[in-house]
PDB file of N, CA and C in Angstrom:
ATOM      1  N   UNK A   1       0.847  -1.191   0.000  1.00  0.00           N
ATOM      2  CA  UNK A   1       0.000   0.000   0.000  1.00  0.00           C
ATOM      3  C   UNK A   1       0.883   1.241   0.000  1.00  0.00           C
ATOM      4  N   UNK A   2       1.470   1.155   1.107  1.00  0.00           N
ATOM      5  CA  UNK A   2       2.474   3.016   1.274  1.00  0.00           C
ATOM      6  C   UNK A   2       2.434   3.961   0.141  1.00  0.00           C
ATOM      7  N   UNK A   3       3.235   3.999  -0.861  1.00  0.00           N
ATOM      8  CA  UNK A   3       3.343   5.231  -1.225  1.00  0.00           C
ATOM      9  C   UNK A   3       1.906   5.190  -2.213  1.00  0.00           C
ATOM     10  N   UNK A   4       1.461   3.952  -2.970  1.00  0.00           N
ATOM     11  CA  UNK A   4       0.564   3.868  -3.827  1.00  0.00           C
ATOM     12  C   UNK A   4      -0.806   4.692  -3.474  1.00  0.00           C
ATOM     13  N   UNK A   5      -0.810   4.636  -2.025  1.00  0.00           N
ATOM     14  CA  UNK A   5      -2.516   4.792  -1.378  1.00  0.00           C
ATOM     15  C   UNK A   5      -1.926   6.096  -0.946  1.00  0.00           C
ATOM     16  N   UNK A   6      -0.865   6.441  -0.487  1.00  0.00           N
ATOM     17  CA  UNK A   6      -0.779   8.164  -0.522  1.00  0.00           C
ATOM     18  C   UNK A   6      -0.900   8.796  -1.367  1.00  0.00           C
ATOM     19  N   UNK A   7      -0.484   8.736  -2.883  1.00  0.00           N
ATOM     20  CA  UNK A   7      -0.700   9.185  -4.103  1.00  0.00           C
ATOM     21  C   UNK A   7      -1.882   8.873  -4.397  1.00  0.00           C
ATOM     22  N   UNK A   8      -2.803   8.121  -4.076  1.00  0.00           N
ATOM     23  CA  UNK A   8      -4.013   8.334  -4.743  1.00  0.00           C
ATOM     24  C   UNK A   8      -4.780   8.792  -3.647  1.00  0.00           C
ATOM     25  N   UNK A   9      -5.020   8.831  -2.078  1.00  0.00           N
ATOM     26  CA  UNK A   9      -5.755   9.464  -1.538  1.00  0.00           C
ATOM     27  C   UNK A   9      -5.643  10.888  -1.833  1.00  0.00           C
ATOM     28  N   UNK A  10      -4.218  11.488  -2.138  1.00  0.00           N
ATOM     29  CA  UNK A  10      -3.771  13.328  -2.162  1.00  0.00           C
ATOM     30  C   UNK A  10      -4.670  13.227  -3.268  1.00  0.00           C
ATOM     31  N   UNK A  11      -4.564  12.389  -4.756  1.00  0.00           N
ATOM     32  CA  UNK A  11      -5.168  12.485  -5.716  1.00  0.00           C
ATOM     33  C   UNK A  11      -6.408  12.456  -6.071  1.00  0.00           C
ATOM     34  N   UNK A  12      -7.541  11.644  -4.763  1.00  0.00           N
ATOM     35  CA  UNK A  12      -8.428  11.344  -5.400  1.00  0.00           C
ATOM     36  C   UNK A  12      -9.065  12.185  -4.074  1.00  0.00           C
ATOM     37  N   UNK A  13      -8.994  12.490  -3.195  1.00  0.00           N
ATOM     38  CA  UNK A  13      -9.530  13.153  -2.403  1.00  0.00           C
ATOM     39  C   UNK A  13      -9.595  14.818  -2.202  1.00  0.00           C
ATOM     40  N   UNK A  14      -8.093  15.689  -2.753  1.00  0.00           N
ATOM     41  CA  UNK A  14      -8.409  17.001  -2.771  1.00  0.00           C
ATOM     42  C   UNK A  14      -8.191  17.133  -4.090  1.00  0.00           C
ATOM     43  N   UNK A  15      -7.968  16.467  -5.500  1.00  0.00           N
ATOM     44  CA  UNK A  15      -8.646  16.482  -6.422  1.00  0.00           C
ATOM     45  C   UNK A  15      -9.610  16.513  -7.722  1.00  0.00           C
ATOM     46  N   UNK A  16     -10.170  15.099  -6.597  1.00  0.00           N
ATOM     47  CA  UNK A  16     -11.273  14.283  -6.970  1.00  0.00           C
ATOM     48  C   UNK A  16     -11.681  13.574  -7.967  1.00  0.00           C
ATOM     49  N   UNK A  17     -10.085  12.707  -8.478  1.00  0.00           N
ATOM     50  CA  UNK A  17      -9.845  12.076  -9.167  1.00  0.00           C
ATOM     51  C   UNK A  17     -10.334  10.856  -9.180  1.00  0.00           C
ATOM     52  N   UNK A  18     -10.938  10.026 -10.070  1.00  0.00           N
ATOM     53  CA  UNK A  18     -11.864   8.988 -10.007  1.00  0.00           C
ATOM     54  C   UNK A  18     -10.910   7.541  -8.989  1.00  0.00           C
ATOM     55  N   UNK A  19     -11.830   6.952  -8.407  1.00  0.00           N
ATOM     56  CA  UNK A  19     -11.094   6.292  -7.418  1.00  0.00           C
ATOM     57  C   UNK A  19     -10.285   4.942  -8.090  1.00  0.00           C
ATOM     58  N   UNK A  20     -11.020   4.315  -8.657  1.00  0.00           N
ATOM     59  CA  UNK A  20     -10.408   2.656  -9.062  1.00  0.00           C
ATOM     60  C   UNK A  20      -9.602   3.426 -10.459  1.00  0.00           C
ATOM     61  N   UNK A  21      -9.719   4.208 -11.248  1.00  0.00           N
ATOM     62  CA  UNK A  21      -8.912   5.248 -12.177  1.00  0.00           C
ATOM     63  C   UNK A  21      -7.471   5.618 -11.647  1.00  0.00           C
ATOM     64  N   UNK A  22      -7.771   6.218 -10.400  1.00  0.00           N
ATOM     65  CA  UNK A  22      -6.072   6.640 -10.144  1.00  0.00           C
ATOM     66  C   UNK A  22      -5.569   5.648  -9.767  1.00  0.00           C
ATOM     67  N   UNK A  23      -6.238   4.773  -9.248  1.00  0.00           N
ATOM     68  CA  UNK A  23      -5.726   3.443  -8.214  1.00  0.00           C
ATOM     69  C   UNK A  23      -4.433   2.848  -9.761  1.00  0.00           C
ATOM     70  N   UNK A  24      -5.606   2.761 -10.879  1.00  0.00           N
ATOM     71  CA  UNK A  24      -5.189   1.917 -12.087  1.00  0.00           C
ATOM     72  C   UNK A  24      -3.654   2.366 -12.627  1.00  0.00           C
ATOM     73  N   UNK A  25      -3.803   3.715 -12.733  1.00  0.00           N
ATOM     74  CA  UNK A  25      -2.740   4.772 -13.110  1.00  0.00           C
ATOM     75  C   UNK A  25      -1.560   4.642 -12.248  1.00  0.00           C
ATOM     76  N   UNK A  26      -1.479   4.969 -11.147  1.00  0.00           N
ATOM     77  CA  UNK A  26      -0.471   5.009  -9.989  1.00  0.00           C
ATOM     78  C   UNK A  26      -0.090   4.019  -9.581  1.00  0.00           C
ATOM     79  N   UNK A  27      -0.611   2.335  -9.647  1.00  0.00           N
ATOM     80  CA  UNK A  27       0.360   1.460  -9.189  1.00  0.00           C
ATOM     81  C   UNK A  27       1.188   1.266  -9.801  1.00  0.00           C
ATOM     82  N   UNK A  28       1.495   1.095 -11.164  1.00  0.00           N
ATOM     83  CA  UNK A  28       2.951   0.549 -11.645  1.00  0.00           C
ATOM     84  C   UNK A  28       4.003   1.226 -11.795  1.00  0.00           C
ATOM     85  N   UNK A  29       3.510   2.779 -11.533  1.00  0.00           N
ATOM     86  CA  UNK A  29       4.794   3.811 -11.258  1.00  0.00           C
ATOM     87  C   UNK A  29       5.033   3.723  -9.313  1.00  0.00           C
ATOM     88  N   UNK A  30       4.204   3.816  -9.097  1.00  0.00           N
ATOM     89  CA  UNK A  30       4.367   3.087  -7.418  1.00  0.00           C
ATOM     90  C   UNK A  30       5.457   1.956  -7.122  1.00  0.00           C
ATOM     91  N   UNK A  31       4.857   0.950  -8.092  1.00  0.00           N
ATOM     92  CA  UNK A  31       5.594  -0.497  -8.173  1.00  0.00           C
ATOM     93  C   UNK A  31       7.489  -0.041  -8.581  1.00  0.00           C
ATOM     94  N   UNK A  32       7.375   0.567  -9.555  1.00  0.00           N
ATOM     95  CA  UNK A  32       8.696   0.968 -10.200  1.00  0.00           C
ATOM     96  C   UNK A  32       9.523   1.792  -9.254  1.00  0.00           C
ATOM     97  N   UNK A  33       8.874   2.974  -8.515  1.00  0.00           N
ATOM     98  CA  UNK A  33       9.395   3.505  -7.739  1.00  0.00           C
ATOM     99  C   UNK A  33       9.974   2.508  -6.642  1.00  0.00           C
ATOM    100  N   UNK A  34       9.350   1.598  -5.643  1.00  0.00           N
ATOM    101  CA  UNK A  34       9.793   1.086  -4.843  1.00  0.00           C
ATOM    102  C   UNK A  34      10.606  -0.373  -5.145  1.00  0.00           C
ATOM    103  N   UNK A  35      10.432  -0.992  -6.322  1.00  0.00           N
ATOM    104  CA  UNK A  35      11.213  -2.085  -6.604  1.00  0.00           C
ATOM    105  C   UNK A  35      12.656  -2.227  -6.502  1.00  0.00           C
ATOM    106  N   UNK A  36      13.489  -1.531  -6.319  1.00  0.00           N
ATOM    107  CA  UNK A  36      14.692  -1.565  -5.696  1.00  0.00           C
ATOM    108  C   UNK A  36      14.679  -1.470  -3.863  1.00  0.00           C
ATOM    109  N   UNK A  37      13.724  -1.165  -3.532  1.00  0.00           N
ATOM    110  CA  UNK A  37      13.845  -1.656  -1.964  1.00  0.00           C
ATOM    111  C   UNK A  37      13.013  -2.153  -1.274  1.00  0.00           C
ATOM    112  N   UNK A  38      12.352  -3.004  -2.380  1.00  0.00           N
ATOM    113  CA  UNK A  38      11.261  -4.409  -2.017  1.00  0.00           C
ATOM    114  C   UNK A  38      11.248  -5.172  -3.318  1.00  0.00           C
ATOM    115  N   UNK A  39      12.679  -6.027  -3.349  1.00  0.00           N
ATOM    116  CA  UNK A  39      12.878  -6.565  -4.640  1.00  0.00           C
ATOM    117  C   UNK A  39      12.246  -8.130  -4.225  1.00  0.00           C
ATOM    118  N   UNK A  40      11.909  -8.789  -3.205  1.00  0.00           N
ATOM    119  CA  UNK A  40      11.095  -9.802  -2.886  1.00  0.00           C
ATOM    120  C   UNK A  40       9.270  -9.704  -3.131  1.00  0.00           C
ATOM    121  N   UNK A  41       8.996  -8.478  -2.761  1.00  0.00           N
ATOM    122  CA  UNK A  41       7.474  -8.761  -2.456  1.00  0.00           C
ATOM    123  C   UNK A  41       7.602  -8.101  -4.296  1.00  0.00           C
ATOM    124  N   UNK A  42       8.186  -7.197  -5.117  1.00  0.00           N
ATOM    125  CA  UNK A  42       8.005  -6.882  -6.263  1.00  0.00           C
ATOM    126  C   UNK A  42       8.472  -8.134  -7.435  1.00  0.00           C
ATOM    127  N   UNK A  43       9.206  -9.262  -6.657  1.00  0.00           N
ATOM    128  CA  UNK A  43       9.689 -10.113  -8.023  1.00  0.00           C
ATOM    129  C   UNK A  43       7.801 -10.938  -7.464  1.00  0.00           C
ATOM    130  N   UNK A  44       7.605 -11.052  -6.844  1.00  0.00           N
ATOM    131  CA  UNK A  44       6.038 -12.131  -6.820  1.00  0.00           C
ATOM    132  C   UNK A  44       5.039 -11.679  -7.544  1.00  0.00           C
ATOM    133  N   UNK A  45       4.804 -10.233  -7.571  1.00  0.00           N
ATOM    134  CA  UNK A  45       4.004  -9.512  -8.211  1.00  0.00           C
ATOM    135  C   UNK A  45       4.414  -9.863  -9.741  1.00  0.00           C
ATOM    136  N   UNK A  46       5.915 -10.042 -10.023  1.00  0.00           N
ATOM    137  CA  UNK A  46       5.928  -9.937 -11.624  1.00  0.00           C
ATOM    138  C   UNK A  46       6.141 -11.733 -12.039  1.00  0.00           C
ATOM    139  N   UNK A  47       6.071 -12.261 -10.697  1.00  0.00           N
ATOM    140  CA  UNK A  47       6.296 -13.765 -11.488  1.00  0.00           C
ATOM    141  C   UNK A  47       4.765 -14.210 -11.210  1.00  0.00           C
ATOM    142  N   UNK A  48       3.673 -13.802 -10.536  1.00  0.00           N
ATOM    143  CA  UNK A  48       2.379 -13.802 -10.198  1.00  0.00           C
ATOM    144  C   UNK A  48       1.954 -13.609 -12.014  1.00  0.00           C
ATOM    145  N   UNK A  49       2.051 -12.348 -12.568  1.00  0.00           N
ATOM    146  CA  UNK A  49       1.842 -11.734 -13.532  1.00  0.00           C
ATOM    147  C   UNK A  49       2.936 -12.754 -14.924  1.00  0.00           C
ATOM    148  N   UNK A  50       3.909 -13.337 -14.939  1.00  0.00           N
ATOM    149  CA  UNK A  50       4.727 -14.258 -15.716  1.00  0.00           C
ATOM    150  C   UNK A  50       5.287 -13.086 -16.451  1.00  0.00           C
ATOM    151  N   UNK A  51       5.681 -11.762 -15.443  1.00  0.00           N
ATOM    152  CA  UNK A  51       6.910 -10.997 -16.351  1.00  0.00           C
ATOM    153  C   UNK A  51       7.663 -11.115 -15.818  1.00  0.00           C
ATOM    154  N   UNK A  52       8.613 -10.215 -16.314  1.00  0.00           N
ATOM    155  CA  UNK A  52      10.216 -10.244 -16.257  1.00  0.00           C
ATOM    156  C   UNK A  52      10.291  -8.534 -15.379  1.00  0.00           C
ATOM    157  N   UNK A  53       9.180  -7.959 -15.499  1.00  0.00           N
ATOM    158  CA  UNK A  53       9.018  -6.225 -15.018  1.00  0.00           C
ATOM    159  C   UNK A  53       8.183  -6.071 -14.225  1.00  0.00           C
ATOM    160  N   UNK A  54       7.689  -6.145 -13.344  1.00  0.00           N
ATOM    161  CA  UNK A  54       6.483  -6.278 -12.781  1.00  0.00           C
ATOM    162  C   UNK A  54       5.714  -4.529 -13.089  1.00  0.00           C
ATOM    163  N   UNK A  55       6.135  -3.554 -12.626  1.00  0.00           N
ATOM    164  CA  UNK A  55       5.386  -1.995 -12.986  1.00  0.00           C
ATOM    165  C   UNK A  55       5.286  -2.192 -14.328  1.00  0.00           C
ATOM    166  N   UNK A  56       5.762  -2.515 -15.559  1.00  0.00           N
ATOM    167  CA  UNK A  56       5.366  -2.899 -16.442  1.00  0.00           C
ATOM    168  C   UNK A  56       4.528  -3.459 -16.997  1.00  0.00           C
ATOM    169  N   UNK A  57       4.170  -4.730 -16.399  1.00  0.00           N
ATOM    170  CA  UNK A  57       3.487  -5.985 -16.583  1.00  0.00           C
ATOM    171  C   UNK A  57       1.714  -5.303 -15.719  1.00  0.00           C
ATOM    172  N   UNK A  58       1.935  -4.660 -15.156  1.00  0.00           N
ATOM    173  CA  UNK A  58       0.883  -3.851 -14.369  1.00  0.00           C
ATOM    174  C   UNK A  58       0.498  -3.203 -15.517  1.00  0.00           C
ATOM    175  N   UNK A  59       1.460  -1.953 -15.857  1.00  0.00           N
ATOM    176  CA  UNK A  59       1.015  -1.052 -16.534  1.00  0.00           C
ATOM    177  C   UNK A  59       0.268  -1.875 -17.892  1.00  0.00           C
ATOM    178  N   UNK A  60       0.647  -2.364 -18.412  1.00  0.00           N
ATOM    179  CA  UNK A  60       0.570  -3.512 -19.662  1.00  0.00           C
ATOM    180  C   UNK A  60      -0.548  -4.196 -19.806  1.00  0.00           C
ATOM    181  N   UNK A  61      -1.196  -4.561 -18.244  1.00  0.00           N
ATOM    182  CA  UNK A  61      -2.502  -5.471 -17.811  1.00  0.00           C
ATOM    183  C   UNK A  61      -3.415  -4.238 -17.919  1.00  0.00           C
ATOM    184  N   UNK A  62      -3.365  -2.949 -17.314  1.00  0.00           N
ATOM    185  CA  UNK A  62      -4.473  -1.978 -18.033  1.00  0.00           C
ATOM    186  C   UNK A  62      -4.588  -1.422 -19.085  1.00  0.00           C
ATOM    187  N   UNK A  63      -3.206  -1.003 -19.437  1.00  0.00           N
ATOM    188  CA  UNK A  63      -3.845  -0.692 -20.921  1.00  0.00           C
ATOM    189  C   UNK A  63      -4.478  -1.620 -21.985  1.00  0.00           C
ATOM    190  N   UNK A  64      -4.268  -3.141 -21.875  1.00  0.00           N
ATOM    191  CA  UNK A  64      -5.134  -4.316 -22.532  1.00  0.00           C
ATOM    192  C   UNK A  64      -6.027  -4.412 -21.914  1.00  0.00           C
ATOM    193  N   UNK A  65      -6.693  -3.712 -21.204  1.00  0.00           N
ATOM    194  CA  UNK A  65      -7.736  -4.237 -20.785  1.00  0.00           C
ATOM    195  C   UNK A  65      -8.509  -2.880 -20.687  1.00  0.00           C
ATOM    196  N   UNK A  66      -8.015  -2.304 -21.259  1.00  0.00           N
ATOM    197  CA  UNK A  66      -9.044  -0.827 -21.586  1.00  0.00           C
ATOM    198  C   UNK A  66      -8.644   0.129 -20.194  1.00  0.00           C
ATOM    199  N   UNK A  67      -8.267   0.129 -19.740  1.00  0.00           N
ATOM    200  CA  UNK A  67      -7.822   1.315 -18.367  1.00  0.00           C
ATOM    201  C   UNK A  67      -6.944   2.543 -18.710  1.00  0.00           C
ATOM    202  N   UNK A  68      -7.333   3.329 -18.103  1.00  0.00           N
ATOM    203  CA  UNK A  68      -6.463   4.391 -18.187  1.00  0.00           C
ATOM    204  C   UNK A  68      -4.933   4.368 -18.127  1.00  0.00           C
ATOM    205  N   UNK A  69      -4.266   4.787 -18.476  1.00  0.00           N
ATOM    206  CA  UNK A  69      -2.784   4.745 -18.628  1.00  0.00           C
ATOM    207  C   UNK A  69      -2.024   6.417 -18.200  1.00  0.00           C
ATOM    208  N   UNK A  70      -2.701   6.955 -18.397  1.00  0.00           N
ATOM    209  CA  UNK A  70      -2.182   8.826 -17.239  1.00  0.00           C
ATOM    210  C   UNK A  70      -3.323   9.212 -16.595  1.00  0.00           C
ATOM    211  N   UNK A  71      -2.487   9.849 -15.935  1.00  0.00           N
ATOM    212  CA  UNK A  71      -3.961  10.924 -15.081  1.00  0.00           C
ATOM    213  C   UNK A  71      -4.405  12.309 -15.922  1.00  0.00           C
ATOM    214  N   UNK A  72      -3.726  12.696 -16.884  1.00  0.00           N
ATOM    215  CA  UNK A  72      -3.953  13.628 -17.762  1.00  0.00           C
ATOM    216  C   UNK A  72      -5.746  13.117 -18.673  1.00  0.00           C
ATOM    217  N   UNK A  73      -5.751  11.408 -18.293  1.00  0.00           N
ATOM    218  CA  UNK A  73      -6.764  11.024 -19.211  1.00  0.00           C
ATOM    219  C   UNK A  73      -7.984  10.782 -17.878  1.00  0.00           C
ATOM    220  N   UNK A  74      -7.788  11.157 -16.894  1.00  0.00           N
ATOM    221  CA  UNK A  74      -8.438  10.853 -16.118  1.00  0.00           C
ATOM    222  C   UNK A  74      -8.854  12.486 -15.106  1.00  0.00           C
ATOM    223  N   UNK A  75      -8.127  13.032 -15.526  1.00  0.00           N
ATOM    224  CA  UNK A  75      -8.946  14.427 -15.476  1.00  0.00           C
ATOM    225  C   UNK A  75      -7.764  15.460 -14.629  1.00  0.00           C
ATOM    226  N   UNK A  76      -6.966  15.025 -14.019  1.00  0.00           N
ATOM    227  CA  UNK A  76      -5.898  15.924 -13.662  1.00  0.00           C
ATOM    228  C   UNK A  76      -5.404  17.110 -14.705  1.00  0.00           C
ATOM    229  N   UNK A  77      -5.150  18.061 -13.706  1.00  0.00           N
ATOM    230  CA  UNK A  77      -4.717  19.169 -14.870  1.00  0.00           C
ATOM    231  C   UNK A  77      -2.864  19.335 -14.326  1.00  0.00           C
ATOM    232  N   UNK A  78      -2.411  19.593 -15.158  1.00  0.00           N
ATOM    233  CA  UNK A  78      -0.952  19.548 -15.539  1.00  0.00           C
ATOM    234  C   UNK A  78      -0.131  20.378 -14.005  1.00  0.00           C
ATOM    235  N   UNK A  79      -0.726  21.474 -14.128  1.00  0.00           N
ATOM    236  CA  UNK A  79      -0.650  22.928 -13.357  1.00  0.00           C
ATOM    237  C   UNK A  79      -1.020  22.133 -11.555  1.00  0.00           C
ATOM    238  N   UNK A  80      -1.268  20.600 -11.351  1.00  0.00           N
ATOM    239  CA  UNK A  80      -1.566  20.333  -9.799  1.00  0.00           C
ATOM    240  C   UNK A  80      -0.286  19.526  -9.693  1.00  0.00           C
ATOM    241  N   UNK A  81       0.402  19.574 -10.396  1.00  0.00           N
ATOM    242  CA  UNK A  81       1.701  18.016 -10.382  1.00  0.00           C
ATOM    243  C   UNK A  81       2.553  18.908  -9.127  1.00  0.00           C
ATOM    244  N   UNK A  82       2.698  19.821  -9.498  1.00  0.00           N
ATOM    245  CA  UNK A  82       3.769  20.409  -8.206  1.00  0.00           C
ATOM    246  C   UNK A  82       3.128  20.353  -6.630  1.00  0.00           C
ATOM    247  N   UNK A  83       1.783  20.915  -6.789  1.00  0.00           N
ATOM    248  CA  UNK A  83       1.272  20.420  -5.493  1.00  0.00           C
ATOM    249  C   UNK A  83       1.027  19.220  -4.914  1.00  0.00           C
ATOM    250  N   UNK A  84       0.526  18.664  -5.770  1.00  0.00           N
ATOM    251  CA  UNK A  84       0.490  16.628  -5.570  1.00  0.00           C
ATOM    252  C   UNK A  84       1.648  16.401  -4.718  1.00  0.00           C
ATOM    253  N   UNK A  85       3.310  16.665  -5.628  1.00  0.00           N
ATOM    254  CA  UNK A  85       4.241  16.121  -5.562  1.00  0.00           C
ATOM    255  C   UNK A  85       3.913  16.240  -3.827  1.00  0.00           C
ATOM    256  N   UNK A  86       4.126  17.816  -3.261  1.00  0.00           N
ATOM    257  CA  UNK A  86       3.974  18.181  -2.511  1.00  0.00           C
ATOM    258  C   UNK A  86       3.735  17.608  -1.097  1.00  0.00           C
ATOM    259  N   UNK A  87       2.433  17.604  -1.613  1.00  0.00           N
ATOM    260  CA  UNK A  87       1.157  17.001  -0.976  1.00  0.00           C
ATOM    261  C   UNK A  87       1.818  16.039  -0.118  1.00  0.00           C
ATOM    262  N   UNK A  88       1.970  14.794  -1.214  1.00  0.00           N
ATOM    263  CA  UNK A  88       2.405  13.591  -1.113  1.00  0.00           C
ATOM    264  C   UNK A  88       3.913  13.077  -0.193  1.00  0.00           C
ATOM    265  N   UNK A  89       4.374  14.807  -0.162  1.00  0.00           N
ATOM    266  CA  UNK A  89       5.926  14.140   0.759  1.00  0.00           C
ATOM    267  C   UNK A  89       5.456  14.472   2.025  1.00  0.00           C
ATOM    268  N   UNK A  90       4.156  15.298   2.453  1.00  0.00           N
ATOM    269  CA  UNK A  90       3.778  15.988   3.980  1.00  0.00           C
ATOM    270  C   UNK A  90       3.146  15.094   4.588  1.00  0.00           C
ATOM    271  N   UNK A  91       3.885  14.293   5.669  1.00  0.00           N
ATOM    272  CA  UNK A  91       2.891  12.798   6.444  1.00  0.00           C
ATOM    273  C   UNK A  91       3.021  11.784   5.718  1.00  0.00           C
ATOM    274  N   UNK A  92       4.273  11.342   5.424  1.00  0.00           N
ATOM    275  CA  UNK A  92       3.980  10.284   4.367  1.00  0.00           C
ATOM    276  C   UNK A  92       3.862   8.919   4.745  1.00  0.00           C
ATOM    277  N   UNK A  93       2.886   8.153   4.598  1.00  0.00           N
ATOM    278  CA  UNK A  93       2.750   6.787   4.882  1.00  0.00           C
ATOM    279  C   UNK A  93       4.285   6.048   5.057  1.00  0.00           C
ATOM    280  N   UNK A  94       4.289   4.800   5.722  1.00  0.00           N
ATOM    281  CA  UNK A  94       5.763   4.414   5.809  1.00  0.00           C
ATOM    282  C   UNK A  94       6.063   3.311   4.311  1.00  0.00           C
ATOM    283  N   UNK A  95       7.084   3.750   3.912  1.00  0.00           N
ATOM    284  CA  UNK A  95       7.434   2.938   2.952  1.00  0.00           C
ATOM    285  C   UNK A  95       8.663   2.545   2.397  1.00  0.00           C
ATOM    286  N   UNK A  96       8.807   1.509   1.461  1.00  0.00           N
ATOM    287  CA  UNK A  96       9.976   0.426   1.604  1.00  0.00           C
ATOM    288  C   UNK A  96      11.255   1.831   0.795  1.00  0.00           C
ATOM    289  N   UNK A  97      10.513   2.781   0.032  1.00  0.00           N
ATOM    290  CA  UNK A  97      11.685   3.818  -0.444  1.00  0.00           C
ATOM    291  C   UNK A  97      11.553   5.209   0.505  1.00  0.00           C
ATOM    292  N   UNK A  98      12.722   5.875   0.505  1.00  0.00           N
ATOM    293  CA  UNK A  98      12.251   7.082   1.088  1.00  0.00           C
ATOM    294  C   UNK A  98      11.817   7.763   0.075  1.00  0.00           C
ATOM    295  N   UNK A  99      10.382   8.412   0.678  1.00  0.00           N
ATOM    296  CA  UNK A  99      10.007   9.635  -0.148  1.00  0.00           C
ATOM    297  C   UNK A  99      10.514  10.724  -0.457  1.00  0.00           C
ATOM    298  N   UNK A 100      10.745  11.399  -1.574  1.00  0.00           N
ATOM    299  CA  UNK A 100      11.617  12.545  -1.433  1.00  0.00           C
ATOM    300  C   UNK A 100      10.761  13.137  -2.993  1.00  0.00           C
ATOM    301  N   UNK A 101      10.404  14.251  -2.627  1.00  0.00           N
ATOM    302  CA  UNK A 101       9.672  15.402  -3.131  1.00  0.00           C
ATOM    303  C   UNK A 101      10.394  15.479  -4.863  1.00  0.00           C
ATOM    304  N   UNK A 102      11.882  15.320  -5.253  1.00  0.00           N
ATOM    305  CA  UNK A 102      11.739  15.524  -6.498  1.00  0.00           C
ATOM    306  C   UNK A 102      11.730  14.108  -7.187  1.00  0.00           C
ATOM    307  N   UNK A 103      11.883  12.962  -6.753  1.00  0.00           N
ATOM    308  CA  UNK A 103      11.623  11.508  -7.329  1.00  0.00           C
ATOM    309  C   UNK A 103       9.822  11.575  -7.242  1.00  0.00           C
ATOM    310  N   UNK A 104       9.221  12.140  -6.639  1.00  0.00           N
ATOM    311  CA  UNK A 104       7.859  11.940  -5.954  1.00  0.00           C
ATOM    312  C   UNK A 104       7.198  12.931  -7.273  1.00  0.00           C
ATOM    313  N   UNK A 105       8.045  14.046  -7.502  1.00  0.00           N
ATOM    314  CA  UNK A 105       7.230  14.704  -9.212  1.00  0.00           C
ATOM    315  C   UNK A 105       7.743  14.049 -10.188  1.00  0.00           C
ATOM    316  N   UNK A 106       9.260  13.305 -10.205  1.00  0.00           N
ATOM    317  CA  UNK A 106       8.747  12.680 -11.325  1.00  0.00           C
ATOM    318  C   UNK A 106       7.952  11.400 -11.643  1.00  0.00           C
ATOM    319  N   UNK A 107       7.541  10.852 -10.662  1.00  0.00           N
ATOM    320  CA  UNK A 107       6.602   9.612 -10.762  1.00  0.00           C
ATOM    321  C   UNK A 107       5.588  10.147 -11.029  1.00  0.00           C
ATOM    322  N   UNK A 108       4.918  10.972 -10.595  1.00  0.00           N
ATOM    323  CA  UNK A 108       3.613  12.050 -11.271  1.00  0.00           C
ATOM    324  C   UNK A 108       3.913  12.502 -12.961  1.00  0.00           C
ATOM    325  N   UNK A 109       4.839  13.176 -12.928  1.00  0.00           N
ATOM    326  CA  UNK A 109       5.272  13.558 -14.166  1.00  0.00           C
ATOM    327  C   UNK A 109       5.257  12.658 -15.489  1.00  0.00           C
ATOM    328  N   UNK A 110       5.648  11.495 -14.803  1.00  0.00           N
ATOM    329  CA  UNK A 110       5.508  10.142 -15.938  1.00  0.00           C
ATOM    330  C   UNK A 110       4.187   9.471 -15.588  1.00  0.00           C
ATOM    331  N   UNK A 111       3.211   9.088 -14.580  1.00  0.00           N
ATOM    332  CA  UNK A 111       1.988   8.892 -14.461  1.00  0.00           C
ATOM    333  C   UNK A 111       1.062  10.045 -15.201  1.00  0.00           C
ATOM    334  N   UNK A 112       1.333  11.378 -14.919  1.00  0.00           N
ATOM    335  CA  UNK A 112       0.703  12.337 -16.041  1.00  0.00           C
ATOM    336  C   UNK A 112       0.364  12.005 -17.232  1.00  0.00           C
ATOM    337  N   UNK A 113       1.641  11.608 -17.857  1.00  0.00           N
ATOM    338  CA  UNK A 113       2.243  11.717 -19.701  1.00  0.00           C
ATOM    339  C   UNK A 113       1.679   9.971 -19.876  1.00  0.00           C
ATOM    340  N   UNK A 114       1.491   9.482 -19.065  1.00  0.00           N
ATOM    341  CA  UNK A 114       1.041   7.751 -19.425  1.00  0.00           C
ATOM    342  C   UNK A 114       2.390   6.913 -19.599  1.00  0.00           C
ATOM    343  N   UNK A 115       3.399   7.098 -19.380  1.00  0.00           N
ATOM    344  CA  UNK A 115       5.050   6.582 -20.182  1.00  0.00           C
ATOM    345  C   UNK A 115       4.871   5.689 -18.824  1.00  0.00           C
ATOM    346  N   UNK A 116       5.262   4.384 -19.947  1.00  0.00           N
ATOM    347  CA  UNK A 116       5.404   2.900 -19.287  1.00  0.00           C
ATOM    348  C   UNK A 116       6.665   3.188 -18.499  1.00  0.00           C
ATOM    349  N   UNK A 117       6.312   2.508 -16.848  1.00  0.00           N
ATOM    350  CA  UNK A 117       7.400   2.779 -16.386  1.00  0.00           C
ATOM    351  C   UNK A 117       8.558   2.106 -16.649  1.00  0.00           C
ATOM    352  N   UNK A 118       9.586   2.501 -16.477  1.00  0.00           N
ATOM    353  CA  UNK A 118      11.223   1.613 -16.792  1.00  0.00           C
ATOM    354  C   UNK A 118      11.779   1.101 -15.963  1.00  0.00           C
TER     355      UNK A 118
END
């Protein structure tokens, strides 16, 4: 949960970004973000899924299946990414990466634009 459910509560609550929408959007940049310091619970997720990427293999499972792929398509406007980022480093849930405010815009920044994470 950690950073995934902080980014979408900031998102979907002072927002009011659609709920199972951001959820869809924000896990596999979530996933990508923290997979270097939860390389156990992230390799199950991608051998669960039979990839080799797991934030990938996420991202990959919604866009085949008709889901949103940015928040730009889900109603965010460009001009809230700095506050999000924000948002999102003040109280931050505990999690397997440290949060830090300019890794934290660009995971927005690339959840924005839809770009499969790497």
């Amino acid at each position: 949960m950690s950073l995934h459910h902080k980014l979408c509560h900031v998102l979907g609550g002072a927002l009011g970004l659609p709920h199972a929408e951001t959820h869809t959007v924000i896990l596999p940049h979530a996933v990508a973000y923290n997979a270097a310091d939860a390389p156990v619970a992230i390799g199950r997720v991608a051998r669960a899924l039979g990839a080799g990427h797991a934030a990938q293999a996420l991202f990959d499972l919604a866009v085949t299946n008709g889901g949103p792929k940015s928040l730009r398509e889900i109603g965010m406007s460009y001009s809230d990414l700095d506050w999000a980022a924000e948002a999102a480093v003040q109280s931050p849930y505990w999690n397997p990466r440290s949060v830090e405010r300019h890794a934290i815009r660009k995971l927005l920044d690339d959840a924005y634009n839809g770009r499969r994470p790497s």
